[in-house]
PDB file of N, CA and C in Angstrom:
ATOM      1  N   UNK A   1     239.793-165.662 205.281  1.00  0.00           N
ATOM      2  CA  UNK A   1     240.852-165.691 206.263  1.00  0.00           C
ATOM      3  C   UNK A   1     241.720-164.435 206.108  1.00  0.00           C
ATOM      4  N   UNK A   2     241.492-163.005 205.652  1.00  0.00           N
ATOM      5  CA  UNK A   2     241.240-161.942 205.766  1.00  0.00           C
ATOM      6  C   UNK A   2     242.353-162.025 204.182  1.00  0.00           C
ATOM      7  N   UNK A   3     242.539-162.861 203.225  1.00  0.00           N
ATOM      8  CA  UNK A   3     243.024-162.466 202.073  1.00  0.00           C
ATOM      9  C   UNK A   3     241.885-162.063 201.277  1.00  0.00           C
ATOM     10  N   UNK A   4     242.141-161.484 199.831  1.00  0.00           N
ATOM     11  CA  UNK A   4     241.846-160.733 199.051  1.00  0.00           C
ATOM     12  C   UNK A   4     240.495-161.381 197.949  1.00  0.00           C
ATOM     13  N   UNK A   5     239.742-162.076 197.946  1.00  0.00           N
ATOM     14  CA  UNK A   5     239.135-162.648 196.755  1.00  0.00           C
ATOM     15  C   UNK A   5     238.931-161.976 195.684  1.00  0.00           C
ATOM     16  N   UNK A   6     239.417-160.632 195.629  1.00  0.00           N
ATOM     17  CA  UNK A   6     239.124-160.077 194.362  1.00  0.00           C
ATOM     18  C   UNK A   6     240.266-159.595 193.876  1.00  0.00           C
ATOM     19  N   UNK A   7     241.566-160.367 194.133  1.00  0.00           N
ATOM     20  CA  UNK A   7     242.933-158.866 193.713  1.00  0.00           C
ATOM     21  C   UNK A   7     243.335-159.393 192.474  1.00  0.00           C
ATOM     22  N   UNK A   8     242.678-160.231 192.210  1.00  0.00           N
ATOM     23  CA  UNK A   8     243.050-160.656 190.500  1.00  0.00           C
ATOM     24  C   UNK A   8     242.102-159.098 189.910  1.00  0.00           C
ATOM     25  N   UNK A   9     240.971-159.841 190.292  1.00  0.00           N
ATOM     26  CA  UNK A   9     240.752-158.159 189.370  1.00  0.00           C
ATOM     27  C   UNK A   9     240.608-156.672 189.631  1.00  0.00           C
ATOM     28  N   UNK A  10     241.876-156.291 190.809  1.00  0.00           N
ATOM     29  CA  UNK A  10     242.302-155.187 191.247  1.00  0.00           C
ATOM     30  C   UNK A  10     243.497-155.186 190.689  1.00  0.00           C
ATOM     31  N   UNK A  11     244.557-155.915 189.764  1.00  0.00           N
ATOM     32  CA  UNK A  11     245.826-156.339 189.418  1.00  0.00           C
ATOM     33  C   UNK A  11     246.340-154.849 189.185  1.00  0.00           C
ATOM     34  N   UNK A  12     245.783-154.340 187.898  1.00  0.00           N
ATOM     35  CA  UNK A  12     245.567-153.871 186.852  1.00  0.00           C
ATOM     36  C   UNK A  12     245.976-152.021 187.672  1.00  0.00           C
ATOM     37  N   UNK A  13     245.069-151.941 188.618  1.00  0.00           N
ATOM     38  CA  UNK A  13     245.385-150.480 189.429  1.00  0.00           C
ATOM     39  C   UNK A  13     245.950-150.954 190.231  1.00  0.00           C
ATOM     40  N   UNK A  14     246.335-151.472 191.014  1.00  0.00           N
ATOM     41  CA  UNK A  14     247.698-152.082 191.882  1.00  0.00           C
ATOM     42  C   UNK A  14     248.980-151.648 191.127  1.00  0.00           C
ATOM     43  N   UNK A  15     248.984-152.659 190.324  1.00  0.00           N
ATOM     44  CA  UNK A  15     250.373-152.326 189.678  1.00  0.00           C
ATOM     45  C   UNK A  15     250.521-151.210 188.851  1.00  0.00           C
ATOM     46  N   UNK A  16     249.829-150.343 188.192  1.00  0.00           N
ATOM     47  CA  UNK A  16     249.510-149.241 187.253  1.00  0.00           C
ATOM     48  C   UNK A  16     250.237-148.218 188.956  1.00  0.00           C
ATOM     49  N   UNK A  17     249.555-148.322 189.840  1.00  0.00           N
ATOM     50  CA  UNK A  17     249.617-147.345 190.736  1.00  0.00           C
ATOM     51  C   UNK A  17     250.808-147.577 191.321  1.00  0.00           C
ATOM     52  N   UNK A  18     251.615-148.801 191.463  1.00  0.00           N
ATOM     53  CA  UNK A  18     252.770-149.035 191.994  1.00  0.00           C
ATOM     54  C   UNK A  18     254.075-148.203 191.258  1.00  0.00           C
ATOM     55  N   UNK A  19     253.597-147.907 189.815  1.00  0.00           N
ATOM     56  CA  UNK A  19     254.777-147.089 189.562  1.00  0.00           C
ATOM     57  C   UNK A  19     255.332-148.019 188.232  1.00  0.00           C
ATOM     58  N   UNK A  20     254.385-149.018 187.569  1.00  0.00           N
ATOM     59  CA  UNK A  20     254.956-149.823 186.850  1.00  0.00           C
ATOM     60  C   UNK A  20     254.442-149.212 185.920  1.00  0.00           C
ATOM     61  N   UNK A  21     255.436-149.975 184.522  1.00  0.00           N
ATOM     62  CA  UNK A  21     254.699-149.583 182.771  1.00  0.00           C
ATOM     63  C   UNK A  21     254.565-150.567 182.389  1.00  0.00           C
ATOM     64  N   UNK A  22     254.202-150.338 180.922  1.00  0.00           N
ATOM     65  CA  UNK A  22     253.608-151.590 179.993  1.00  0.00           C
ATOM     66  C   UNK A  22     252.978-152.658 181.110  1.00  0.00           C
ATOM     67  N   UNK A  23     251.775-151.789 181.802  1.00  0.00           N
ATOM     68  CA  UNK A  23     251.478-153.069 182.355  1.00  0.00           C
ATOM     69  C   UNK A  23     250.092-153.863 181.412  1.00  0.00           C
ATOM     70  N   UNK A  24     250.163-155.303 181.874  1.00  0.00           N
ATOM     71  CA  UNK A  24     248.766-155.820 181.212  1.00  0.00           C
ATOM     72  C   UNK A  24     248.523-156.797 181.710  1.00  0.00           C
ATOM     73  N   UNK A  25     247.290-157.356 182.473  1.00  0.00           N
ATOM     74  CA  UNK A  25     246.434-158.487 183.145  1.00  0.00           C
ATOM     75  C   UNK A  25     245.532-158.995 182.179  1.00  0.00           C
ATOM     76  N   UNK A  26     245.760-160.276 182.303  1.00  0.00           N
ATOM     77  CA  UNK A  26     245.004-161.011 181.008  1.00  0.00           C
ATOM     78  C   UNK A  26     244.186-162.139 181.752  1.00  0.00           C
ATOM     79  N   UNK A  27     242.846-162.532 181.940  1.00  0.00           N
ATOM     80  CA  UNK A  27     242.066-163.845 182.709  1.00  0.00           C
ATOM     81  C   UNK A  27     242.518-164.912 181.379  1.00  0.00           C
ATOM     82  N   UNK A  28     242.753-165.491 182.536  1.00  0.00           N
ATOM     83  CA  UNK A  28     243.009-167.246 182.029  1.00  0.00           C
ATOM     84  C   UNK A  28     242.093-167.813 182.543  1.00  0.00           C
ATOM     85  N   UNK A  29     241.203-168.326 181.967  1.00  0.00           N
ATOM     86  CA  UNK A  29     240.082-169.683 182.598  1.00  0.00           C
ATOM     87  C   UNK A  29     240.646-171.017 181.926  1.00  0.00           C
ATOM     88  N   UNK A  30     240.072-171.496 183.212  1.00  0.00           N
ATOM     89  CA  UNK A  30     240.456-172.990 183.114  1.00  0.00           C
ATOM     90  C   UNK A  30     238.767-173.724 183.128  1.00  0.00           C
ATOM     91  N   UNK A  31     238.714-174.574 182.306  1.00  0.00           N
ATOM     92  CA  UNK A  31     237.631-175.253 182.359  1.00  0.00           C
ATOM     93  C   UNK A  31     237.910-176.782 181.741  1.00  0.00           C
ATOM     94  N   UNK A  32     236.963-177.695 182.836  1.00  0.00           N
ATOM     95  CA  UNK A  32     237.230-179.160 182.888  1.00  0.00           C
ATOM     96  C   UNK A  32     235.894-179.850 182.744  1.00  0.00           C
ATOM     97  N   UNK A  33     236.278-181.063 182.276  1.00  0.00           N
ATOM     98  CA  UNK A  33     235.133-182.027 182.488  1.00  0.00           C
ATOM     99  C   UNK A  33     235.726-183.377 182.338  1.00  0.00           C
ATOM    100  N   UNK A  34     234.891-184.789 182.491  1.00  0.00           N
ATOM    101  CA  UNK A  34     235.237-185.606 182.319  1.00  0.00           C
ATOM    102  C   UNK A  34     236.602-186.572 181.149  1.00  0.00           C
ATOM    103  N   UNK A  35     236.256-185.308 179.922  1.00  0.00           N
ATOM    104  CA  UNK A  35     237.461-185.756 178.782  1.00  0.00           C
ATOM    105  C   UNK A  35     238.946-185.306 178.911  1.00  0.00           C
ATOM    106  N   UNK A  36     239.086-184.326 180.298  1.00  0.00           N
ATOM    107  CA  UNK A  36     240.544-184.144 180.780  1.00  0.00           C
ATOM    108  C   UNK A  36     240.352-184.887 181.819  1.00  0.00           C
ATOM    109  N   UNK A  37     241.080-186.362 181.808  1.00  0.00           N
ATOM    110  CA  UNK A  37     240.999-186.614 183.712  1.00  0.00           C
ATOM    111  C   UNK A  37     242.191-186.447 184.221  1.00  0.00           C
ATOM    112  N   UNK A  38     243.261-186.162 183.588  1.00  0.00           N
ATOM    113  CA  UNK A  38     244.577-185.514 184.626  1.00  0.00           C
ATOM    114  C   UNK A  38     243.964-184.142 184.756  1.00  0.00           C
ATOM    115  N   UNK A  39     243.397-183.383 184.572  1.00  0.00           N
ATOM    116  CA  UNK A  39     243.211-182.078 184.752  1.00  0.00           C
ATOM    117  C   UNK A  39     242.227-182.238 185.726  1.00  0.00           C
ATOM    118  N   UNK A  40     241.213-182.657 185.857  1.00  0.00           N
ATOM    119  CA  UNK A  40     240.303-183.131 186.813  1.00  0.00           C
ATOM    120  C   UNK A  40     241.176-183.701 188.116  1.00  0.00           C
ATOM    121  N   UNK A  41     242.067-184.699 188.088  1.00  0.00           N
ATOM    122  CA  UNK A  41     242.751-185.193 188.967  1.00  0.00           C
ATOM    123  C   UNK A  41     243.889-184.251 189.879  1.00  0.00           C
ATOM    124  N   UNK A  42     244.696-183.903 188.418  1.00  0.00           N
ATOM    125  CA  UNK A  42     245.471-182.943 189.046  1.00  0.00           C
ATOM    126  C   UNK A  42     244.817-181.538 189.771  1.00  0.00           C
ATOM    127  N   UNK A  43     243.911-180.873 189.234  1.00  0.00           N
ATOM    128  CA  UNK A  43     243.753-179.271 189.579  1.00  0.00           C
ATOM    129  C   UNK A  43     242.634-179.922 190.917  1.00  0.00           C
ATOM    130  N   UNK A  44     241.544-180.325 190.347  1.00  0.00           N
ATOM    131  CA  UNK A  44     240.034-180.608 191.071  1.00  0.00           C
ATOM    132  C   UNK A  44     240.074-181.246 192.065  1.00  0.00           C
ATOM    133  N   UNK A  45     240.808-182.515 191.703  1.00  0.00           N
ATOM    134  CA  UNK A  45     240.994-183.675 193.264  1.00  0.00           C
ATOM    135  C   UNK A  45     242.114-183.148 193.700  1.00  0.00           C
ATOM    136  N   UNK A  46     243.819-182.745 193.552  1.00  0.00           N
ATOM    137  CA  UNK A  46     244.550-182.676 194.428  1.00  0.00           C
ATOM    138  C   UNK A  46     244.741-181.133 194.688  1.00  0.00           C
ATOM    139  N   UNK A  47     244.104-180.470 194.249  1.00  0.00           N
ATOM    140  CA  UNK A  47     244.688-178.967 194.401  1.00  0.00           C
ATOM    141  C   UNK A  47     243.384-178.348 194.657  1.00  0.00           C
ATOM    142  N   UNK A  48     242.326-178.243 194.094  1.00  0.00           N
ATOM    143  CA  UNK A  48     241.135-177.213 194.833  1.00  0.00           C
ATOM    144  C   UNK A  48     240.741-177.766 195.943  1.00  0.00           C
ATOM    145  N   UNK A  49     239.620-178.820 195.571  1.00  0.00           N
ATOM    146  CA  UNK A  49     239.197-179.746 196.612  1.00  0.00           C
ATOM    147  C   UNK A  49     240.132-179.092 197.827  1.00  0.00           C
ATOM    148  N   UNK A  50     241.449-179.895 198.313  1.00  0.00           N
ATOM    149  CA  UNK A  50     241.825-179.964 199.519  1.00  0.00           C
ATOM    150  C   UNK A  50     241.971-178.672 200.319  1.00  0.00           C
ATOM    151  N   UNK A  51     242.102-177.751 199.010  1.00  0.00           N
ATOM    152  CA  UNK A  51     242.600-176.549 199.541  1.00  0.00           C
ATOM    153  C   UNK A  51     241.345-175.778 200.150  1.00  0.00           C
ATOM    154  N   UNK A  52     240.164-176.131 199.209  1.00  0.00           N
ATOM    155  CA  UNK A  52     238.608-175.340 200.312  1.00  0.00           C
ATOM    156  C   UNK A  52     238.751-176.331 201.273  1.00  0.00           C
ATOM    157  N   UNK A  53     238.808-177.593 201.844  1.00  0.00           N
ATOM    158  CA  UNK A  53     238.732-178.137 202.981  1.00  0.00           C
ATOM    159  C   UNK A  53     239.611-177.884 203.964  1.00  0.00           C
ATOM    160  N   UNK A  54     240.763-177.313 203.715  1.00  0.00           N
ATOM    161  CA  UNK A  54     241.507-177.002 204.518  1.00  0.00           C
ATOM    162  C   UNK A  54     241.432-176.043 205.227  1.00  0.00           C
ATOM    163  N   UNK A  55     240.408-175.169 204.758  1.00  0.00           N
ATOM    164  CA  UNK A  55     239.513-174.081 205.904  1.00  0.00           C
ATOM    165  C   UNK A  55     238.632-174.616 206.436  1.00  0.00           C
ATOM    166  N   UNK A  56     237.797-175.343 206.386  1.00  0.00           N
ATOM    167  CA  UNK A  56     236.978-175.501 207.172  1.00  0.00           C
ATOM    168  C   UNK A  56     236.373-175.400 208.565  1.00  0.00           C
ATOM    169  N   UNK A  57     237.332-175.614 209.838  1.00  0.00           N
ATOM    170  CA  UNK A  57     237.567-175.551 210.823  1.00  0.00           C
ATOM    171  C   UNK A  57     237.811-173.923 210.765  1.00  0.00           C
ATOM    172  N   UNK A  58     238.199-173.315 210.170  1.00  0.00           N
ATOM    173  CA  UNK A  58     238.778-171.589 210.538  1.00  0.00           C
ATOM    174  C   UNK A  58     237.008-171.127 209.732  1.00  0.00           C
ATOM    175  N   UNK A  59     236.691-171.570 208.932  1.00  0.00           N
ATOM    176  CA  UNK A  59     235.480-170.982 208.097  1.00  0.00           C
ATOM    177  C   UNK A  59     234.445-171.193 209.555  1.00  0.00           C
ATOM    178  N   UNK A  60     234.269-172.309 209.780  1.00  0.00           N
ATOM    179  CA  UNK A  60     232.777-172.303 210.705  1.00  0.00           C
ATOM    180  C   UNK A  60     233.502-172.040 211.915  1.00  0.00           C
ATOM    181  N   UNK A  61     234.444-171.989 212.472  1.00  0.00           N
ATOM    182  CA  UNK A  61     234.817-170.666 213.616  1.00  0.00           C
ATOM    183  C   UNK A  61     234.985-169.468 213.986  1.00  0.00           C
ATOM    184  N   UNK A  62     235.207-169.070 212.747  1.00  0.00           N
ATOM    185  CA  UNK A  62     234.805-167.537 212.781  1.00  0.00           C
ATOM    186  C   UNK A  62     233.280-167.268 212.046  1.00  0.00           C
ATOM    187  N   UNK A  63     232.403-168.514 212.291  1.00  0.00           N
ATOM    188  CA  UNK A  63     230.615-168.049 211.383  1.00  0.00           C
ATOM    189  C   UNK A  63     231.009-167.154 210.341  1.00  0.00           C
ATOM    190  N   UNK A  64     231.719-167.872 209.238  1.00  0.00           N
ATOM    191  CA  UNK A  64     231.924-166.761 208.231  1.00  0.00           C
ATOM    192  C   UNK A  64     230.842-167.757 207.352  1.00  0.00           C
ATOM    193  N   UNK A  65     230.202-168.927 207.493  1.00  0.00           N
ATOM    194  CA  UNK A  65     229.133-169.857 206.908  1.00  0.00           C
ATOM    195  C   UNK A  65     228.635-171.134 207.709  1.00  0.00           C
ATOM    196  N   UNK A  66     227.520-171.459 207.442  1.00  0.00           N
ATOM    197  CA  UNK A  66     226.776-172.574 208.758  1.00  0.00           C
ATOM    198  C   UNK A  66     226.995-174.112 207.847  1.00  0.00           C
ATOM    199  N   UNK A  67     227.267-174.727 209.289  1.00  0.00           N
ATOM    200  CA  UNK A  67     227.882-176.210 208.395  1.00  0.00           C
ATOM    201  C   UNK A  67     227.140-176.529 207.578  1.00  0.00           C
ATOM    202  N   UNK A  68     225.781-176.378 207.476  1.00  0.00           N
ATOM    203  CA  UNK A  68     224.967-177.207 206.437  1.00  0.00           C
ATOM    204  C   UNK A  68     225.188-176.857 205.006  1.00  0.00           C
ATOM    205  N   UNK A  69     225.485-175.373 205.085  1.00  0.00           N
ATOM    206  CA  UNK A  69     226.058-174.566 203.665  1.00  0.00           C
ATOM    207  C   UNK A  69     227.080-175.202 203.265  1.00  0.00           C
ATOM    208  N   UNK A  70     228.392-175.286 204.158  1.00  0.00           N
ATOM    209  CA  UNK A  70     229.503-175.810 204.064  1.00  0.00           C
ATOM    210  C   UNK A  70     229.357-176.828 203.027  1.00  0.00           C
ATOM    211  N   UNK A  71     228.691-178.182 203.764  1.00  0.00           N
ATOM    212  CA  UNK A  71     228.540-179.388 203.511  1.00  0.00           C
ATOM    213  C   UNK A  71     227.989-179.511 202.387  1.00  0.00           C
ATOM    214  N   UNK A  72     226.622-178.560 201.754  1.00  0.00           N
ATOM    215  CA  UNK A  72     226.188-178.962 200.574  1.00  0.00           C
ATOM    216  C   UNK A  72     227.329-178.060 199.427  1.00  0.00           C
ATOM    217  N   UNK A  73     228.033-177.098 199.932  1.00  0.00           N
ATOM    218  CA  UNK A  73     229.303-176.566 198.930  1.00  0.00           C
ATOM    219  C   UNK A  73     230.040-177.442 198.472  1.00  0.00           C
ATOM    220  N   UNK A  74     230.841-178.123 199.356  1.00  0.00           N
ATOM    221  CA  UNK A  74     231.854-179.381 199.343  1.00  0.00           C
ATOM    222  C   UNK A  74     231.267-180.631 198.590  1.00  0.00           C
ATOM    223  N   UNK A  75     230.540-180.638 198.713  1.00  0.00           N
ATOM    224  CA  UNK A  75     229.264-182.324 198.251  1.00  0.00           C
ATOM    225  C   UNK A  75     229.457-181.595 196.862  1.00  0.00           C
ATOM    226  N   UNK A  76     228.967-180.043 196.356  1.00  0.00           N
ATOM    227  CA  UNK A  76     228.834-179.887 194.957  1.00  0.00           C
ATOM    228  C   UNK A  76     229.773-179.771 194.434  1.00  0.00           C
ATOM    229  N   UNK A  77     230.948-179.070 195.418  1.00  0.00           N
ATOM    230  CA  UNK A  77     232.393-179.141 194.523  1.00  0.00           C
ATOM    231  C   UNK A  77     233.244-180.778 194.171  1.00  0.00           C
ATOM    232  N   UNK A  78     232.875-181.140 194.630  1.00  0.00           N
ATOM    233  CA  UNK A  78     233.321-182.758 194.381  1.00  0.00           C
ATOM    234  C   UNK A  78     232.269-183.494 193.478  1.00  0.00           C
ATOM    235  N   UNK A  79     231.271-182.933 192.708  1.00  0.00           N
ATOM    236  CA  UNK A  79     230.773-183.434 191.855  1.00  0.00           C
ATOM    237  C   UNK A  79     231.080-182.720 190.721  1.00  0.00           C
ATOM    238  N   UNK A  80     231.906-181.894 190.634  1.00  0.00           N
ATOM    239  CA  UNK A  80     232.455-181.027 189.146  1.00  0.00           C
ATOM    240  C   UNK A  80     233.714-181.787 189.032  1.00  0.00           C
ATOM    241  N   UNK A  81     233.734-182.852 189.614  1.00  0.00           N
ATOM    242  CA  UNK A  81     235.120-183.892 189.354  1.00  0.00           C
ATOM    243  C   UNK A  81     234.431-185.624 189.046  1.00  0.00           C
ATOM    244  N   UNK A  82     232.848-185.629 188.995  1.00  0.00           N
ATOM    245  CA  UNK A  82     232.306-186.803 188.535  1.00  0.00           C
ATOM    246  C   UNK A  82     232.230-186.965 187.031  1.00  0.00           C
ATOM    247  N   UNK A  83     232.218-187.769 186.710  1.00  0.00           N
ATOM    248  CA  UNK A  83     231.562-187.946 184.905  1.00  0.00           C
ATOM    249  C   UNK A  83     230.580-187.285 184.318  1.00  0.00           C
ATOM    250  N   UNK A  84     229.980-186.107 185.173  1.00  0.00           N
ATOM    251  CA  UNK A  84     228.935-185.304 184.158  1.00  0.00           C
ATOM    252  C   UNK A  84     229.415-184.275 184.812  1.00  0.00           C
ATOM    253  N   UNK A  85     230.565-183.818 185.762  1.00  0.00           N
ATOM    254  CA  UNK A  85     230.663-182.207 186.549  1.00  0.00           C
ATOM    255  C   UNK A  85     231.374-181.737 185.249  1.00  0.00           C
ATOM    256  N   UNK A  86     231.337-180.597 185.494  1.00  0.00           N
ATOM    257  CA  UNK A  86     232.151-179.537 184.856  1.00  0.00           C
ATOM    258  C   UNK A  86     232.813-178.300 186.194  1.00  0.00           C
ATOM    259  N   UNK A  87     233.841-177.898 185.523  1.00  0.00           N
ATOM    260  CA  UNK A  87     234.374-177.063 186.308  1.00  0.00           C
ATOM    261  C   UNK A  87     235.132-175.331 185.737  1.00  0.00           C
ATOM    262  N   UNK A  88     234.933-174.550 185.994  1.00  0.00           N
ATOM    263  CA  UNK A  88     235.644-173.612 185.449  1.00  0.00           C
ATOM    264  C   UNK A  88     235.685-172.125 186.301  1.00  0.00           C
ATOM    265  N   UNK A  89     236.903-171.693 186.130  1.00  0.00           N
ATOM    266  CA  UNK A  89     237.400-171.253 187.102  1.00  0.00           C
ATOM    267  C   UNK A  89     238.664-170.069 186.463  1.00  0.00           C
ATOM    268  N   UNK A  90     238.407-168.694 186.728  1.00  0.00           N
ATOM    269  CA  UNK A  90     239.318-167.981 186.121  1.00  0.00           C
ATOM    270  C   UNK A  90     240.108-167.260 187.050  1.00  0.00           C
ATOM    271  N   UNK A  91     241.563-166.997 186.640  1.00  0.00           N
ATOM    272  CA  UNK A  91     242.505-166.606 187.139  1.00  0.00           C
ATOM    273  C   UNK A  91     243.198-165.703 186.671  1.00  0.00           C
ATOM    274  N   UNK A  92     243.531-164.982 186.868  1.00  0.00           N
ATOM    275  CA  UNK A  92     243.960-163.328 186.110  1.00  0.00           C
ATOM    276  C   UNK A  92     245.902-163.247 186.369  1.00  0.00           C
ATOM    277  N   UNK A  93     246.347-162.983 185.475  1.00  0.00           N
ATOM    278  CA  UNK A  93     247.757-162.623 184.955  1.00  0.00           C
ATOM    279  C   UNK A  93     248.227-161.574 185.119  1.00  0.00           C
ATOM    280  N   UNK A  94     249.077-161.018 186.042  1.00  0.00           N
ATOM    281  CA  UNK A  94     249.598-159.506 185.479  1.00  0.00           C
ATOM    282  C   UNK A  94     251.098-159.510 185.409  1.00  0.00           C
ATOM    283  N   UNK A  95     251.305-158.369 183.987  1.00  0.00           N
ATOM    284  CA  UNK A  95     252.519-158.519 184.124  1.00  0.00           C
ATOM    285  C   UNK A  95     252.840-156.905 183.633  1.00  0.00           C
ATOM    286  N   UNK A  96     254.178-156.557 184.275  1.00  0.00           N
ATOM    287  CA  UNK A  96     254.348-155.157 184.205  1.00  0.00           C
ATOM    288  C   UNK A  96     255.877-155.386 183.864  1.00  0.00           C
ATOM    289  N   UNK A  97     256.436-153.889 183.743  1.00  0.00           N
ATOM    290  CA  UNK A  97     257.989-153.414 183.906  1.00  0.00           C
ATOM    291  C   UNK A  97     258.342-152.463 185.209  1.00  0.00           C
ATOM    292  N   UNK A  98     259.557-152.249 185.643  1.00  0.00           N
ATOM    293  CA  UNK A  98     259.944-151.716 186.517  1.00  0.00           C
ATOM    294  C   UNK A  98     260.894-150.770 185.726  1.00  0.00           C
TER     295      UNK A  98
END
């Protein structure tokens, strides 16, 4: 939906180039399975999950993917929140001075 999927790991020359010091970006992964179920609940069921479904309608209107793809994506992402899924997922940190 014309944002960035990669500016976590563009952080680093972004902000270096913005004019900042001491800068430093650090990946944080998060990884889940059945023995966290608030983490499963909280991140997986109320926060990813809804948030890829909430494109959906804008994803297969602009053919940026064909429903059947869609459908078997969604079907697999909701099984990394069953009793044998796993999930993991990294997110990048930056932090600088001005």
């Amino acid at each position: 939906m014309k944002g960035n999927s990669l500016i976590g790991r563009q952080l680093y020359p972004l902000l270096q180039g913005s004019g900042l010091n001491e800068v430093k970006v650090e990946p944080k992964m998060v990884y889940m399975d059945s023995s966290k179920p608030e983490l499963v609940d909280g991140f997986i069921l109320k926060t990813i999950i809804p948030m890829v479904e909430d494109v959906k309608r804008q994803a297969l209107g602009m053919q940026m993917i064909e429903e059947e793809t869609w459908n078997k994506g969604i079907t697999e992402l909701h099984e990394t929140a069953r009793s044998m899924g796993t999930f993991c997922y990294t997110f990048f940190k930056g932090r600088a001075r001005k």
